[in-house]
PDB file of N, CA and C in Angstrom:
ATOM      1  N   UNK A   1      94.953  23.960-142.700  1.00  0.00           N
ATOM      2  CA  UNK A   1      96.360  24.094-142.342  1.00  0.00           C
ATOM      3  C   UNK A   1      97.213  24.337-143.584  1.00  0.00           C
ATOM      4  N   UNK A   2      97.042  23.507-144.535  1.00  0.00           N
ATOM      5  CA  UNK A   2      97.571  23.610-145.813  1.00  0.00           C
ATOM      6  C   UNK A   2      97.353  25.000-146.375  1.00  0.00           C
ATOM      7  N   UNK A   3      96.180  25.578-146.426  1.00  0.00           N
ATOM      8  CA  UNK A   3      96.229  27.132-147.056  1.00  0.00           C
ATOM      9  C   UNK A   3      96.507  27.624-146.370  1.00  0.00           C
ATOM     10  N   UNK A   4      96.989  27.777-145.086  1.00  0.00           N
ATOM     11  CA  UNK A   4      97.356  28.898-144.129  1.00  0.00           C
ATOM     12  C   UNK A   4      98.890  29.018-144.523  1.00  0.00           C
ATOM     13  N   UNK A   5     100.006  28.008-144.771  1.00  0.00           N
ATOM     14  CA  UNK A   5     100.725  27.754-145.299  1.00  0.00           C
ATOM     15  C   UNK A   5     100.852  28.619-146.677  1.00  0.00           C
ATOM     16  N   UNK A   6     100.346  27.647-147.449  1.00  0.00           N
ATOM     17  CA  UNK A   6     100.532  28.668-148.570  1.00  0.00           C
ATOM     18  C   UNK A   6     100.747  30.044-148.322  1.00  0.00           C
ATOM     19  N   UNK A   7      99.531  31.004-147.914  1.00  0.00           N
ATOM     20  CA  UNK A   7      99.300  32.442-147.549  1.00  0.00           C
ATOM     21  C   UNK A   7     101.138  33.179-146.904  1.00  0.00           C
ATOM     22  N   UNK A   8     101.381  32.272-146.046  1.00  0.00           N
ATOM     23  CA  UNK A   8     102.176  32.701-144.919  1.00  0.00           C
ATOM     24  C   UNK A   8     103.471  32.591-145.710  1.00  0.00           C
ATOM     25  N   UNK A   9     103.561  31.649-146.719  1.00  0.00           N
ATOM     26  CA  UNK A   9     104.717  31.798-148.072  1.00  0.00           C
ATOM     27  C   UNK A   9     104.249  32.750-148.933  1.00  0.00           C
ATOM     28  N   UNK A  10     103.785  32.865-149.461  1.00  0.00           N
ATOM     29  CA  UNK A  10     103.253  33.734-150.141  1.00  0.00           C
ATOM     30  C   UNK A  10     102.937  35.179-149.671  1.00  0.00           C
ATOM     31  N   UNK A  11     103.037  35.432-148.837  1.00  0.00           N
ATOM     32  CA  UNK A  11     103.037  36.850-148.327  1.00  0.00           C
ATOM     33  C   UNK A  11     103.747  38.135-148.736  1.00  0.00           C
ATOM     34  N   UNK A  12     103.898  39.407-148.775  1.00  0.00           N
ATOM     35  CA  UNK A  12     104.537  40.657-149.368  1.00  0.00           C
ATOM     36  C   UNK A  12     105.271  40.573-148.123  1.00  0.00           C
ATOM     37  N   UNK A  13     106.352  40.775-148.242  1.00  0.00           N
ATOM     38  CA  UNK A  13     107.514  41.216-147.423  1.00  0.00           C
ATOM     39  C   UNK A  13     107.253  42.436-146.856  1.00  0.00           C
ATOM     40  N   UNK A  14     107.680  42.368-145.313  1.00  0.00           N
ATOM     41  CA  UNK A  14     107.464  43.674-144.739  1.00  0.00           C
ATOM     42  C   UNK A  14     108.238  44.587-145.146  1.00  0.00           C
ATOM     43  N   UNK A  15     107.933  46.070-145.055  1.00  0.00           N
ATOM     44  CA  UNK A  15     108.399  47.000-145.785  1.00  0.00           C
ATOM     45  C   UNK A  15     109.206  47.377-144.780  1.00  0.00           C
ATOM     46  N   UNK A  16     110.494  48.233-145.324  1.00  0.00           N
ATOM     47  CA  UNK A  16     111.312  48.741-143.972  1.00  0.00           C
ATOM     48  C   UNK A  16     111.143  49.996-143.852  1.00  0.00           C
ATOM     49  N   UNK A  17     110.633  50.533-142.607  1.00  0.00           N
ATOM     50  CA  UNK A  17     110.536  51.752-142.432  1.00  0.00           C
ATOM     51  C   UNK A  17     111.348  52.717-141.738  1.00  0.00           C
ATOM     52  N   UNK A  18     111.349  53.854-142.425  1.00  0.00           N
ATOM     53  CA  UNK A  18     112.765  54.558-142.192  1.00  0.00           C
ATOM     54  C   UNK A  18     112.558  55.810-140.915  1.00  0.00           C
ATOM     55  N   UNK A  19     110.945  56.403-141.366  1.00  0.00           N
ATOM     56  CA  UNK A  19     110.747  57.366-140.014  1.00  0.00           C
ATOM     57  C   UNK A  19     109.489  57.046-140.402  1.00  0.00           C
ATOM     58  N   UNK A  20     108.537  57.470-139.110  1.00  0.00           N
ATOM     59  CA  UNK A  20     107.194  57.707-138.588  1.00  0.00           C
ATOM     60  C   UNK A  20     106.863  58.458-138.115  1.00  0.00           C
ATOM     61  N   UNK A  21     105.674  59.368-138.285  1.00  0.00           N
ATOM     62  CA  UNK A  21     105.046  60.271-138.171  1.00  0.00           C
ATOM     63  C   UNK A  21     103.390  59.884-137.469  1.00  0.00           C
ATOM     64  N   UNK A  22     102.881  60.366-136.402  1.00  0.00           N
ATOM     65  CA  UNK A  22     101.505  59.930-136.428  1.00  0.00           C
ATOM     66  C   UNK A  22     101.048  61.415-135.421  1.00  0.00           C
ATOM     67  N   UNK A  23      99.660  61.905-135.902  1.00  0.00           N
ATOM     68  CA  UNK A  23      99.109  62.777-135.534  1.00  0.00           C
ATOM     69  C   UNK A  23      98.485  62.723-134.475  1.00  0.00           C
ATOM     70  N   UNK A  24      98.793  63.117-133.315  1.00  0.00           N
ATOM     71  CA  UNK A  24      97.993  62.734-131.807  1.00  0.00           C
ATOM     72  C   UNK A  24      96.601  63.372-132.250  1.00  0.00           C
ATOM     73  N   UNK A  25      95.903  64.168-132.963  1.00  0.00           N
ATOM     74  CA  UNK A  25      94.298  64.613-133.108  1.00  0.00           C
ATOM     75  C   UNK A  25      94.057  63.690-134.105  1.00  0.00           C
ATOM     76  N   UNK A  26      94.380  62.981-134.594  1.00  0.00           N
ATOM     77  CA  UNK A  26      93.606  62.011-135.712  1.00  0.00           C
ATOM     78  C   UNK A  26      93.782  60.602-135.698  1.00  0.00           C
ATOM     79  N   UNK A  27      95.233  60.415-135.388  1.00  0.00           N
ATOM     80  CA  UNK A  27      95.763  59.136-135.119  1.00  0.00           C
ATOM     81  C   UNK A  27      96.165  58.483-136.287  1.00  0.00           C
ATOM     82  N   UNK A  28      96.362  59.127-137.638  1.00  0.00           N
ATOM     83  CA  UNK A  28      96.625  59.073-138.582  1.00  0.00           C
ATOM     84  C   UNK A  28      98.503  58.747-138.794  1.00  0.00           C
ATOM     85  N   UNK A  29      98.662  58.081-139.073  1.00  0.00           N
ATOM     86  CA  UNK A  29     100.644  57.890-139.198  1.00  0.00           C
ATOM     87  C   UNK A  29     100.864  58.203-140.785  1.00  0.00           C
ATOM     88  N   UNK A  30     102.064  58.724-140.997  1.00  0.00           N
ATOM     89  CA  UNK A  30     102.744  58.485-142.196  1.00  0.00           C
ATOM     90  C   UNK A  30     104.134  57.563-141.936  1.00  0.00           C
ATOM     91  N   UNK A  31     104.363  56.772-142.621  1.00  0.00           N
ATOM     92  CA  UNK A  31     105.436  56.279-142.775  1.00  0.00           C
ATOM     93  C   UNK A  31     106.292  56.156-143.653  1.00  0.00           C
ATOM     94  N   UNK A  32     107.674  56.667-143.830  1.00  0.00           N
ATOM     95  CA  UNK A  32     108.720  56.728-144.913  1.00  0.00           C
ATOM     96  C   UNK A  32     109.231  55.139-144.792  1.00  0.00           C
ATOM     97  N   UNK A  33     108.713  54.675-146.170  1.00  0.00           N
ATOM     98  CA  UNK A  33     109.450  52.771-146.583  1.00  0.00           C
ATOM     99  C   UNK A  33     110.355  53.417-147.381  1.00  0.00           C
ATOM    100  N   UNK A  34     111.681  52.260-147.314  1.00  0.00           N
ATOM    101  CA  UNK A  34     112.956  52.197-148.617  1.00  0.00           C
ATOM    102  C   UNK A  34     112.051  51.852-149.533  1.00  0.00           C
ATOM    103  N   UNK A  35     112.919  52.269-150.703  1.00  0.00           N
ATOM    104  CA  UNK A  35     112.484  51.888-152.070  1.00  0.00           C
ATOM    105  C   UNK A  35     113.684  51.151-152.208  1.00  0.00           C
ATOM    106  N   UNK A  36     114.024  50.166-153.472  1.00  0.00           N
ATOM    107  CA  UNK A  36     115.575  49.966-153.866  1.00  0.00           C
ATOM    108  C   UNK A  36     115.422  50.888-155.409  1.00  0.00           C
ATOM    109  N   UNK A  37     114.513  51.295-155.686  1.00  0.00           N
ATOM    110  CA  UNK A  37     114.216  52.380-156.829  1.00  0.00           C
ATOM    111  C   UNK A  37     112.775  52.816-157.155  1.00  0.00           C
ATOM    112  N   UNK A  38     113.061  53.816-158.025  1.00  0.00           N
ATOM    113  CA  UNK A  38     111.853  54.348-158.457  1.00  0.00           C
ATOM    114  C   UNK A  38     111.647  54.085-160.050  1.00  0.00           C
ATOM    115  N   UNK A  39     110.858  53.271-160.363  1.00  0.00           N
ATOM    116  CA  UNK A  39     110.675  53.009-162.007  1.00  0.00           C
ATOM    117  C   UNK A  39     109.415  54.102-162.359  1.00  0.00           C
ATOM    118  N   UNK A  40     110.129  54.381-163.856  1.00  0.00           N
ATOM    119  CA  UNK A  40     109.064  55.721-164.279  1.00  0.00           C
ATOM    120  C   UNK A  40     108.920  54.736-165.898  1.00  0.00           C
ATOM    121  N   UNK A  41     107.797  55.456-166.485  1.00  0.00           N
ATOM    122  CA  UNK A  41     107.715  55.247-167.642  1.00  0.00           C
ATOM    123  C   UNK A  41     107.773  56.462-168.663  1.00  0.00           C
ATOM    124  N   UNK A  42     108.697  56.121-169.735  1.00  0.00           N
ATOM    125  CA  UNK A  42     108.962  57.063-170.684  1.00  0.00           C
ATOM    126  C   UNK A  42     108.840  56.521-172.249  1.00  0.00           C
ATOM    127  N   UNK A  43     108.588  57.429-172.874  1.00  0.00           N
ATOM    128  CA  UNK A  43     108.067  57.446-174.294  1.00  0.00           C
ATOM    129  C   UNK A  43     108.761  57.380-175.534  1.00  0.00           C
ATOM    130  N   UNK A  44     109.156  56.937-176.081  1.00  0.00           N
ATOM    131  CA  UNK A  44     110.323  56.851-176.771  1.00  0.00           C
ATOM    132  C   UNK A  44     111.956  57.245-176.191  1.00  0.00           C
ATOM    133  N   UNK A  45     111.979  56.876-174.572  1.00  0.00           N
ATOM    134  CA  UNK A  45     113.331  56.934-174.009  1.00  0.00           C
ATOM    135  C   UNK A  45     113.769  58.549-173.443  1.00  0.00           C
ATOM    136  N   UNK A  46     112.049  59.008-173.233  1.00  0.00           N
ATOM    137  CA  UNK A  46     111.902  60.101-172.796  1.00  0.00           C
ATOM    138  C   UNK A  46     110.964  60.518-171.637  1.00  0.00           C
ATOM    139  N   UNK A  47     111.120  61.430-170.382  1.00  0.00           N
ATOM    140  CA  UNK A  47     110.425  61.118-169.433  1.00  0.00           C
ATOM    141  C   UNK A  47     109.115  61.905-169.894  1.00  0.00           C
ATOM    142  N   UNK A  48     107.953  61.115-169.626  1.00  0.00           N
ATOM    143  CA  UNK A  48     106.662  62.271-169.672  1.00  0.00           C
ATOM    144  C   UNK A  48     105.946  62.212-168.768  1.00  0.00           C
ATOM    145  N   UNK A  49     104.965  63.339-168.886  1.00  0.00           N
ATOM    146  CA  UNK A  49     103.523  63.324-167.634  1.00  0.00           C
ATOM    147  C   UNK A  49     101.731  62.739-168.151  1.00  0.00           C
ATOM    148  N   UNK A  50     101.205  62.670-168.109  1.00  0.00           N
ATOM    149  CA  UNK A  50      99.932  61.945-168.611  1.00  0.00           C
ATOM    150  C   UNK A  50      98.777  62.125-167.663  1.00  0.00           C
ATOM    151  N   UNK A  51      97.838  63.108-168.392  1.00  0.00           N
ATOM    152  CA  UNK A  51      96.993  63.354-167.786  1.00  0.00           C
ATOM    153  C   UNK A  51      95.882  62.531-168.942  1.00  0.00           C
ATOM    154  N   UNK A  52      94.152  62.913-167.943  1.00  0.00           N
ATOM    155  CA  UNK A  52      93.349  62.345-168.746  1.00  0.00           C
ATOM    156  C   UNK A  52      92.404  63.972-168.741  1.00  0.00           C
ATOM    157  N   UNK A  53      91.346  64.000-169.443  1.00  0.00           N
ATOM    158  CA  UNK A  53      90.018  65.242-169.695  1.00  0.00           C
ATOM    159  C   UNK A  53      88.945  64.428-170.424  1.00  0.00           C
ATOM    160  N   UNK A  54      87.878  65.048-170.029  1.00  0.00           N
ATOM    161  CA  UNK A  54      86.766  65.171-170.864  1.00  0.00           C
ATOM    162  C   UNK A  54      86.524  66.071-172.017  1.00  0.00           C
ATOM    163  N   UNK A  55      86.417  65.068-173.308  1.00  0.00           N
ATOM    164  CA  UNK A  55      87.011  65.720-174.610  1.00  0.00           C
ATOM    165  C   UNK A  55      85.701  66.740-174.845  1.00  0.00           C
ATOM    166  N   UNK A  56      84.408  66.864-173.972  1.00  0.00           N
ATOM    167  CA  UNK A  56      82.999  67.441-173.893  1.00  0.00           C
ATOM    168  C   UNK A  56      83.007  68.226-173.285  1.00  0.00           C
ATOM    169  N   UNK A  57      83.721  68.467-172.039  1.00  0.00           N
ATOM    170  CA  UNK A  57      83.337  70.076-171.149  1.00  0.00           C
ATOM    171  C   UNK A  57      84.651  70.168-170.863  1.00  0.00           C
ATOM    172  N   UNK A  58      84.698  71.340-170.222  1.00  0.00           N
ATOM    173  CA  UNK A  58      86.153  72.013-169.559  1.00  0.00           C
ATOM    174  C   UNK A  58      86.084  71.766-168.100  1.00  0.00           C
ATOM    175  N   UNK A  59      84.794  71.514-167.771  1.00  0.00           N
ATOM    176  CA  UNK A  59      85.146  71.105-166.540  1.00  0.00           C
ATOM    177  C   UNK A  59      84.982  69.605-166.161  1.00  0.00           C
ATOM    178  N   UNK A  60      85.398  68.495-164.957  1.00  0.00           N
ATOM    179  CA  UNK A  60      86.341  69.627-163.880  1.00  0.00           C
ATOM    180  C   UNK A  60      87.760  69.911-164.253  1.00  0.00           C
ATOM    181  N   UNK A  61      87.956  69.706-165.106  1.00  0.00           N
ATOM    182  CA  UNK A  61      89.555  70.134-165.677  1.00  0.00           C
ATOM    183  C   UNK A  61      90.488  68.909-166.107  1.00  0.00           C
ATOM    184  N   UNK A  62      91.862  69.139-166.175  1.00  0.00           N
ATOM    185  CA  UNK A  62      92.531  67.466-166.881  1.00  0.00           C
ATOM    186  C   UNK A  62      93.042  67.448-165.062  1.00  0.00           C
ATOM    187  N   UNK A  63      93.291  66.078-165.326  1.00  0.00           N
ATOM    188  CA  UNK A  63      93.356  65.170-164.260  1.00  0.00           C
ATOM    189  C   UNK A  63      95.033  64.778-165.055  1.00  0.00           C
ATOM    190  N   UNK A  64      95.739  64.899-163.801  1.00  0.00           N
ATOM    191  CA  UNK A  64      97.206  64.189-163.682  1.00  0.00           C
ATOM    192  C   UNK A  64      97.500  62.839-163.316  1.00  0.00           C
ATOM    193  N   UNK A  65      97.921  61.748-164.037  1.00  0.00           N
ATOM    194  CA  UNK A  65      98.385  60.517-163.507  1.00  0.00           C
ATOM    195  C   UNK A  65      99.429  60.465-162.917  1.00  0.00           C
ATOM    196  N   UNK A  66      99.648  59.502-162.191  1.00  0.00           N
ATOM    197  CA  UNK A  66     101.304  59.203-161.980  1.00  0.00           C
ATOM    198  C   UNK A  66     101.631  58.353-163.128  1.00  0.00           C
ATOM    199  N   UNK A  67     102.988  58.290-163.239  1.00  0.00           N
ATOM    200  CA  UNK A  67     103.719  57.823-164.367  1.00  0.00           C
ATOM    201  C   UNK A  67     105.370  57.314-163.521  1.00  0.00           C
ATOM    202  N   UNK A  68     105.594  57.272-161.896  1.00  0.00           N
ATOM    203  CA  UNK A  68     106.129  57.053-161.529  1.00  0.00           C
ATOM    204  C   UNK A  68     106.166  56.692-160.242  1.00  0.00           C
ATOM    205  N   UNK A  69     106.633  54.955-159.891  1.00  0.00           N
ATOM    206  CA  UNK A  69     106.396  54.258-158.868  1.00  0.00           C
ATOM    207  C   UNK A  69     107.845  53.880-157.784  1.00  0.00           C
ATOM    208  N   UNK A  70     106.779  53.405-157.065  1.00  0.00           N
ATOM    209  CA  UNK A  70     108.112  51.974-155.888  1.00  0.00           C
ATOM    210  C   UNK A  70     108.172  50.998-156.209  1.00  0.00           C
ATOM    211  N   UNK A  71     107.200  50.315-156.880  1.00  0.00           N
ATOM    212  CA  UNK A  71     106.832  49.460-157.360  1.00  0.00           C
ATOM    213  C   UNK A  71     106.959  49.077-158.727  1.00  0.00           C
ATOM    214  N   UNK A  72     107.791  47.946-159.673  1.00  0.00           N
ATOM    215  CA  UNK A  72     107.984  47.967-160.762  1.00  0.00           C
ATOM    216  C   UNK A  72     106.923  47.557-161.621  1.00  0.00           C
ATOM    217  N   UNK A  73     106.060  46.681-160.853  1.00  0.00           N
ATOM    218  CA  UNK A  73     104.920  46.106-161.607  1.00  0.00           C
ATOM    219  C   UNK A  73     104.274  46.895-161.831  1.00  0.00           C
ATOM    220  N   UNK A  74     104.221  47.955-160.966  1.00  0.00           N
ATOM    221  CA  UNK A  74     102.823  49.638-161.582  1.00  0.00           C
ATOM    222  C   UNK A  74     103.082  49.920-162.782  1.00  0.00           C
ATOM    223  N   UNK A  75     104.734  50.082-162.798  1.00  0.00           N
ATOM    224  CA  UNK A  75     105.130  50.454-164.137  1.00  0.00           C
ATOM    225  C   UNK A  75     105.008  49.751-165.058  1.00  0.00           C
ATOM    226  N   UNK A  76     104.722  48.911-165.211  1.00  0.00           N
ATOM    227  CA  UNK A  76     105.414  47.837-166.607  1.00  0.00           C
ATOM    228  C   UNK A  76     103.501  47.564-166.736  1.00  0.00           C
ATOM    229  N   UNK A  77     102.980  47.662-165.783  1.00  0.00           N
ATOM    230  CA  UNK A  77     101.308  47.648-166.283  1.00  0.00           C
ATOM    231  C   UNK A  77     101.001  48.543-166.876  1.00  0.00           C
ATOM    232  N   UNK A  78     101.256  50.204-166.306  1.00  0.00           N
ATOM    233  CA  UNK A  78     101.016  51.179-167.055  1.00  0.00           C
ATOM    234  C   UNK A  78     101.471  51.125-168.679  1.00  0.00           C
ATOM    235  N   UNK A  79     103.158  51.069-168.790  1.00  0.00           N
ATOM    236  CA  UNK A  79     103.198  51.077-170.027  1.00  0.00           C
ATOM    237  C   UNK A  79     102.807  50.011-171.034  1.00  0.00           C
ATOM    238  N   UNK A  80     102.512  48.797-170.374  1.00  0.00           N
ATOM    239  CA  UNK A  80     101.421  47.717-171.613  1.00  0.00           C
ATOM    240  C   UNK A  80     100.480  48.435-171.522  1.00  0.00           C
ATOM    241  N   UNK A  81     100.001  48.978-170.782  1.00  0.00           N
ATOM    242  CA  UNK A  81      98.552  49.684-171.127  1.00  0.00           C
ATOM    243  C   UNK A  81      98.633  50.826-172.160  1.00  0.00           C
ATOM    244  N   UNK A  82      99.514  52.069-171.835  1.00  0.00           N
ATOM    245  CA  UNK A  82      99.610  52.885-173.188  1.00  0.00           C
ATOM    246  C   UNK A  82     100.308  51.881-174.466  1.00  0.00           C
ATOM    247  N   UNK A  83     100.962  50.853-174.480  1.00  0.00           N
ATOM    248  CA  UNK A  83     101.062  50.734-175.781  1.00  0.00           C
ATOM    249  C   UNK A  83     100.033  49.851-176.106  1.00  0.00           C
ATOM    250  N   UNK A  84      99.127  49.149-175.196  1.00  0.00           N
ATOM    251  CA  UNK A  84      97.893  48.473-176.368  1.00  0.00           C
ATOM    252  C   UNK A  84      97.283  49.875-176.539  1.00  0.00           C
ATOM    253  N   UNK A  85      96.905  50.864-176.196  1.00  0.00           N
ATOM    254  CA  UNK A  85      95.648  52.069-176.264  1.00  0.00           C
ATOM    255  C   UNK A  85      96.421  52.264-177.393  1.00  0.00           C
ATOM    256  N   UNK A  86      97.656  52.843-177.491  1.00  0.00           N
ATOM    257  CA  UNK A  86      98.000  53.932-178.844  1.00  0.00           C
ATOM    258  C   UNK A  86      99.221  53.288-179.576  1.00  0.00           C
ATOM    259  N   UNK A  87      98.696  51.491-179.611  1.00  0.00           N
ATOM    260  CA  UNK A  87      99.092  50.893-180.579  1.00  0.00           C
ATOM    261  C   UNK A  87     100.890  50.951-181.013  1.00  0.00           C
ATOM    262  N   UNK A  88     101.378  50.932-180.014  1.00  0.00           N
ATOM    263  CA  UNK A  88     103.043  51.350-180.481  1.00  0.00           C
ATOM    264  C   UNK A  88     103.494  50.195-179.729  1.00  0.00           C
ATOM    265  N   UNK A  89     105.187  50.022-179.281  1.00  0.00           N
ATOM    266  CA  UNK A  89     106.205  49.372-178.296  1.00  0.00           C
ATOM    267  C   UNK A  89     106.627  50.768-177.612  1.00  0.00           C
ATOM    268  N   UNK A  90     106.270  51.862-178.083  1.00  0.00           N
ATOM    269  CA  UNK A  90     107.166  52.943-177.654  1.00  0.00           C
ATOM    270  C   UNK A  90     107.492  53.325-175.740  1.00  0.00           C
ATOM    271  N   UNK A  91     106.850  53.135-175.353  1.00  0.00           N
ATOM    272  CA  UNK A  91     106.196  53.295-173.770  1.00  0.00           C
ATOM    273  C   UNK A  91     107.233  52.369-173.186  1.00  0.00           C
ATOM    274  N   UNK A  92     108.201  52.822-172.602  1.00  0.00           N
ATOM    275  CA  UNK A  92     109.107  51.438-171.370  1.00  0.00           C
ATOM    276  C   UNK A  92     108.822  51.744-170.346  1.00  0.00           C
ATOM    277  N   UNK A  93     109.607  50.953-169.488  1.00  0.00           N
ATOM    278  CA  UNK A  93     110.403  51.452-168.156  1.00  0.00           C
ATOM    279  C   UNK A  93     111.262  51.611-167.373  1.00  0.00           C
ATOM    280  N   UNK A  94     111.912  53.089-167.259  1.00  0.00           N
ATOM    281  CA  UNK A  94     113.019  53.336-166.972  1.00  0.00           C
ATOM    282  C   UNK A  94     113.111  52.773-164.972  1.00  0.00           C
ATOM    283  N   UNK A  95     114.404  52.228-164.590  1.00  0.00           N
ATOM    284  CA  UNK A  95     114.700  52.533-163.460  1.00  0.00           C
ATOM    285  C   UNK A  95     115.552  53.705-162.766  1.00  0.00           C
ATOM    286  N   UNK A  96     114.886  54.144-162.093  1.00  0.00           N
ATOM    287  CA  UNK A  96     116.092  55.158-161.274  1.00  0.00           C
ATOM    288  C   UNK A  96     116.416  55.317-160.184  1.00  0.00           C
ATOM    289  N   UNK A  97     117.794  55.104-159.883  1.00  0.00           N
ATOM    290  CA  UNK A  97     118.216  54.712-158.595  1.00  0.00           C
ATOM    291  C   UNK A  97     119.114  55.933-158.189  1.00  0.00           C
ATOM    292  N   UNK A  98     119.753  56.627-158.935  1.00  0.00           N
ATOM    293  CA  UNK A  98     120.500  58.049-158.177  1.00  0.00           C
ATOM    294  C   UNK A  98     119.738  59.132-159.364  1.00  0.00           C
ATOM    295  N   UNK A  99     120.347  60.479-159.198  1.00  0.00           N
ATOM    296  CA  UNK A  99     120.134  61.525-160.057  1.00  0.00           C
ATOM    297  C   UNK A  99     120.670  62.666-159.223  1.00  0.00           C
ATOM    298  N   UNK A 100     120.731  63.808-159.739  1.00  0.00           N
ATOM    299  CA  UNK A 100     120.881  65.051-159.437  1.00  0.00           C
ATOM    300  C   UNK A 100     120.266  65.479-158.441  1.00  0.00           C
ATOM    301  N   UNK A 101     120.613  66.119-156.939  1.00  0.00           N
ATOM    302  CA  UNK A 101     120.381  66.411-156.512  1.00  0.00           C
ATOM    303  C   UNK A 101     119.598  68.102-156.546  1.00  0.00           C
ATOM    304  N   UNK A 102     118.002  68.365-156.523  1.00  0.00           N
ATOM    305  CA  UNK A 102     117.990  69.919-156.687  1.00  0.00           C
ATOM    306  C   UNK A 102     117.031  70.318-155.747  1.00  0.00           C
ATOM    307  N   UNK A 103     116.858  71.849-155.794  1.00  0.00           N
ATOM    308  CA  UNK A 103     115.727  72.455-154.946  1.00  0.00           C
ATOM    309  C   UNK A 103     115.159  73.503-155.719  1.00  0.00           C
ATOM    310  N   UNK A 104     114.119  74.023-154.931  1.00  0.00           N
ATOM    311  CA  UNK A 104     112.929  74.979-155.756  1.00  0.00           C
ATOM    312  C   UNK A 104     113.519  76.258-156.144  1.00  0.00           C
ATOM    313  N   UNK A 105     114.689  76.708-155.880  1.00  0.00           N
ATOM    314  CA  UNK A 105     115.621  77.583-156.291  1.00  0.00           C
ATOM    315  C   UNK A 105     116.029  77.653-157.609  1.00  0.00           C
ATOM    316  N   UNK A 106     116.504  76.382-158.320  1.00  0.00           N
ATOM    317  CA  UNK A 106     117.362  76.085-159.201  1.00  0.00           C
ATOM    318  C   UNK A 106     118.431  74.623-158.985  1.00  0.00           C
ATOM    319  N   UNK A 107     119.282  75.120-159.693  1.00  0.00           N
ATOM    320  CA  UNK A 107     120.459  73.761-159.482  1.00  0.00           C
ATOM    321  C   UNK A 107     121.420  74.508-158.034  1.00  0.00           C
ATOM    322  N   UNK A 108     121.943  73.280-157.631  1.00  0.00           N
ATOM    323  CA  UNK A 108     122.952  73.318-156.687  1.00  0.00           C
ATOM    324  C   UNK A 108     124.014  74.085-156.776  1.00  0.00           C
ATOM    325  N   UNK A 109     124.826  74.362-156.116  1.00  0.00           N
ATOM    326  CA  UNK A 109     125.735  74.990-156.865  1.00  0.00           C
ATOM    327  C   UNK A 109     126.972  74.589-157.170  1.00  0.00           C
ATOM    328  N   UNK A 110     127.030  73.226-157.379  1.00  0.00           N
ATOM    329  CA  UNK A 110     127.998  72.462-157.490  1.00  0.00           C
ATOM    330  C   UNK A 110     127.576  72.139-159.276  1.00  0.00           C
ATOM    331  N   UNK A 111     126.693  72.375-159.727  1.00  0.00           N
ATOM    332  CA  UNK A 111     126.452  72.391-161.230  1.00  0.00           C
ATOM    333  C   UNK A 111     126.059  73.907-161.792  1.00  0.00           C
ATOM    334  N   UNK A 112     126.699  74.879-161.237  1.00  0.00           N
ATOM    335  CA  UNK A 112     126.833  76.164-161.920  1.00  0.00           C
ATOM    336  C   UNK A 112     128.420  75.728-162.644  1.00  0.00           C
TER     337      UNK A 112
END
């Protein structure tokens, strides 16, 4: 009784979901959760991308990480992790909660 307790305090908060999607041939759902932000990690106060390769063949090619979450703890693990590997503080994590609105066109046209 006592650990069931615990568990049932201890639990992740349900996520709120905003729309749902589910595929009648697979039965597969997507679901859009709020974020209250998206934390990224950047490099000396700069945004970057981070891939990994095999420094021995070309293939199968470099591999892309994410470097940007829902979750703040992804972030703040990732960047202790690049700064023990390459020995710096440089690596944070930024939060971002608004920005510029754009599309595959260009900018809006409210920033011409």
């Amino acid at each position: 009784m006592y650990a069931l307790m615990i568990n049932k305090c201890m639990s992740r908060p349900k996520p709120t979901i905003i729309l749902t999607n589910t595929n009648p041939r697979t039965y597969k759902s997507e679901e859009v959760l709020a974020a209250d932000a998206i934390y990224a990690v950047f490099y000396k106060d700069k945004p970057i991308n981070l891939r990994t390769l095999n420094s021995l063949v070309s293939y199968p090619g470099p591999k892309y990480k994410k470097v940007s979450f829902s979750n703040p703890g992804h972030a703040f693990n990732l960047a202790d992790r690049l700064n023990k590997m390459f020995k710096t503080t440089d690596f944070s994590v930024v939060e971002l909660k608004q920005g510029r609105k754009i599309n595959e066109s260009g900018p809006s046209f409210k920033d011409i």
